[in-house]
C-alpha atoms as a PDB file:
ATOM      1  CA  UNK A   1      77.221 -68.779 -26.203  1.00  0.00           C
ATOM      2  CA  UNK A   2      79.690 -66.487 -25.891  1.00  0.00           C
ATOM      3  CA  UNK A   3      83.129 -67.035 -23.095  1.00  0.00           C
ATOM      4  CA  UNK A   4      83.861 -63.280 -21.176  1.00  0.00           C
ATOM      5  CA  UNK A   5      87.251 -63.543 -19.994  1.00  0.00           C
ATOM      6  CA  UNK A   6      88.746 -61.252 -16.757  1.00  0.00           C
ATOM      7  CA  UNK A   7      91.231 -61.243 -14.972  1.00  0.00           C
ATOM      8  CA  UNK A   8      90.987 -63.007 -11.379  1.00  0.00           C
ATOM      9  CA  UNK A   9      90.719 -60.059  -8.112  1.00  0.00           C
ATOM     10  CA  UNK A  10      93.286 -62.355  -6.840  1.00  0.00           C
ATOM     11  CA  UNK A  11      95.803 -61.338  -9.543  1.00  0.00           C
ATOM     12  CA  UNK A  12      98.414 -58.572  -9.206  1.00  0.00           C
ATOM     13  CA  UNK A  13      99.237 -56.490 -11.890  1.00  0.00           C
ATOM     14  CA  UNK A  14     101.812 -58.249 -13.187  1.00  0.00           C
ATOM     15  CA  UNK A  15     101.464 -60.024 -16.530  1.00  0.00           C
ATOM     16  CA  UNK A  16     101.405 -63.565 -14.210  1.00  0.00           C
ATOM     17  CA  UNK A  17      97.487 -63.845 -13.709  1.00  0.00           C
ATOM     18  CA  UNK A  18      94.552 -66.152 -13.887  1.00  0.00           C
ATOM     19  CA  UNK A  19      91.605 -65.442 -16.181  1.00  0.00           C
ATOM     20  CA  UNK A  20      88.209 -66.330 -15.305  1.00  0.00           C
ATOM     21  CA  UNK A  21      85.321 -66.865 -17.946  1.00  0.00           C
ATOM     22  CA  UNK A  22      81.998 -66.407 -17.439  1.00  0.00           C
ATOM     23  CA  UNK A  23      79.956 -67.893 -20.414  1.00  0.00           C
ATOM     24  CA  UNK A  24      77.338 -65.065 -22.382  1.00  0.00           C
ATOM     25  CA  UNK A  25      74.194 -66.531 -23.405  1.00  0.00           C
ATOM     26  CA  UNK A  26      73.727 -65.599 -27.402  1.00  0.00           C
ATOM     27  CA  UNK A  27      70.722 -63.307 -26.951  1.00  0.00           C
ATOM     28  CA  UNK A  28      68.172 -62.888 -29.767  1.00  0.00           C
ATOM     29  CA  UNK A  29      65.182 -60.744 -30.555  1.00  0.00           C
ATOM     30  CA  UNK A  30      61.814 -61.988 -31.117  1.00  0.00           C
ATOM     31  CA  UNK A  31      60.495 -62.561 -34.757  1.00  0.00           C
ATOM     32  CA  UNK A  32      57.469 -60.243 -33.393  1.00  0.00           C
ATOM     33  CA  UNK A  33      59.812 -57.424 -32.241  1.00  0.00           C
ATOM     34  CA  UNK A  34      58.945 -54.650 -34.348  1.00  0.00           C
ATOM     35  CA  UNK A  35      62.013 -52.237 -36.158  1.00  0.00           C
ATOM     36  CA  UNK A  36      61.904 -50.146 -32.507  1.00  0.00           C
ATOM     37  CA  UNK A  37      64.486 -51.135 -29.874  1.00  0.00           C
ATOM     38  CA  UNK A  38      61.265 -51.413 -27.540  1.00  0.00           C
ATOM     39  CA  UNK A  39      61.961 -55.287 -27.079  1.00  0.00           C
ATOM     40  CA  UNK A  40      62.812 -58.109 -25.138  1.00  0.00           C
ATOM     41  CA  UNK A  41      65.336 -60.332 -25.917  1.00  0.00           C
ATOM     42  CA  UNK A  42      65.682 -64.160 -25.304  1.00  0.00           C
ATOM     43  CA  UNK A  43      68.459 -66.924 -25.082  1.00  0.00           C
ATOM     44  CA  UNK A  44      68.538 -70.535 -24.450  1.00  0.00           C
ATOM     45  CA  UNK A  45      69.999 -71.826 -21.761  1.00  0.00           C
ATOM     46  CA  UNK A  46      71.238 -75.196 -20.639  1.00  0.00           C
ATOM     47  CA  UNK A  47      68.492 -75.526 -17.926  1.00  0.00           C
ATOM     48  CA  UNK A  48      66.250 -73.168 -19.708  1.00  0.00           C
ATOM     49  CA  UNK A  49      66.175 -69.539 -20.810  1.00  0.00           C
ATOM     50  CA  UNK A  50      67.425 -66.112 -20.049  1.00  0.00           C
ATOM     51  CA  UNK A  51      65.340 -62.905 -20.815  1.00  0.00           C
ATOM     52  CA  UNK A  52      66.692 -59.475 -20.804  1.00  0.00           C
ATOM     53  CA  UNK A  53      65.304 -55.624 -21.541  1.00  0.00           C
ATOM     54  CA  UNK A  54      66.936 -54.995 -25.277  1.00  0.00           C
ATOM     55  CA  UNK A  55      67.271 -51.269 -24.474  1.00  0.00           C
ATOM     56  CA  UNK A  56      69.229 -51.949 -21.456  1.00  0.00           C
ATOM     57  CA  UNK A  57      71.406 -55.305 -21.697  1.00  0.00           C
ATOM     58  CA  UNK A  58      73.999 -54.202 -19.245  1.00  0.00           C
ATOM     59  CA  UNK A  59      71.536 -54.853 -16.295  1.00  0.00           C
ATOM     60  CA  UNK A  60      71.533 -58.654 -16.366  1.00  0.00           C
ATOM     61  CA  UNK A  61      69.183 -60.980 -17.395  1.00  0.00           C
ATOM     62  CA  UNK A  62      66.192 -62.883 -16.045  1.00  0.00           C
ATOM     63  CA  UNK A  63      66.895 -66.831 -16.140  1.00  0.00           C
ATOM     64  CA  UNK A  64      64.008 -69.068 -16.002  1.00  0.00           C
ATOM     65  CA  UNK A  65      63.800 -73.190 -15.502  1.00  0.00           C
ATOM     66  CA  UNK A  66      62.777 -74.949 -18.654  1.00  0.00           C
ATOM     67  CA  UNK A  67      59.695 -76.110 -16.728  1.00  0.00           C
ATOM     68  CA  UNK A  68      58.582 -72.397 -16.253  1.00  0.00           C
ATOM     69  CA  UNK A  69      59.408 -71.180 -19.219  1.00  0.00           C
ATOM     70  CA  UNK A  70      57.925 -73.885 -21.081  1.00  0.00           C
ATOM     71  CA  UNK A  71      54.759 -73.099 -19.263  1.00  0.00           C
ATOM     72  CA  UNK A  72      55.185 -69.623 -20.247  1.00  0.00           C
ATOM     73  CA  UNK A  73      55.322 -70.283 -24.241  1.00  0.00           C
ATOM     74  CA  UNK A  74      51.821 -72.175 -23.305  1.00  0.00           C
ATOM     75  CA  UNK A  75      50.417 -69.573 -21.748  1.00  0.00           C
ATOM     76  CA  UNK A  76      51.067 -67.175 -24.979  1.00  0.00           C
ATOM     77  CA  UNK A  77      50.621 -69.417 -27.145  1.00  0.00           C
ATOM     78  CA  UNK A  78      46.742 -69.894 -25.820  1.00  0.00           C
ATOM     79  CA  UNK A  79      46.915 -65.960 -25.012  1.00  0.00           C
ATOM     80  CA  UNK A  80      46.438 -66.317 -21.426  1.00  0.00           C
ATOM     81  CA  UNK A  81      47.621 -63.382 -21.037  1.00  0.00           C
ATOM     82  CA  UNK A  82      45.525 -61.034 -23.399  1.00  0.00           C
ATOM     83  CA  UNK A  83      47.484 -59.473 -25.479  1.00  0.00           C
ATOM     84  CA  UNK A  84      47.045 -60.758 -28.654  1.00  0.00           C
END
């Protein structure tokens, strides 16, 4: 994980300011991802995982329970969903 620091909205433009972090989830691409950037990209979370479009990281993430998303590696790996 990776710490974003900003400054506070409640700082003033002098150099005497709070910085807020927000911690970045480390991101990685499937081993089944092919060379295209046509992928989705996963992280582990604390409480589970975070899923986000590869093409298009600057709109957020999904973030999923560990109970759901353990459930969802299930499902693929039995290929519930068809696609294999």
């Amino acid at each position: 994980m990776t710490l974003h620091f900003y400054k506070s909205s409640y700082s003033n433009s002098f150099d005497n300011c709070v910085e807020v972090a927000d911690i970045l989830p480390a991101f990685r691409k499937s081993s089944y991802s092919t060379s295209h950037d046509n992928c989705v990209e996963v992280a582990d979370l604390s409480a589970g995982a975070a899923v986000r479009d590869s093409k298009n990281p600057e709109f957020g993430h999904l973030a999923f329970a560990a109970e759901e998303w353990a459930a969802f590696v299930r499902a693929l790996r039995r290929d519930a969903f068809g696609t294999w």
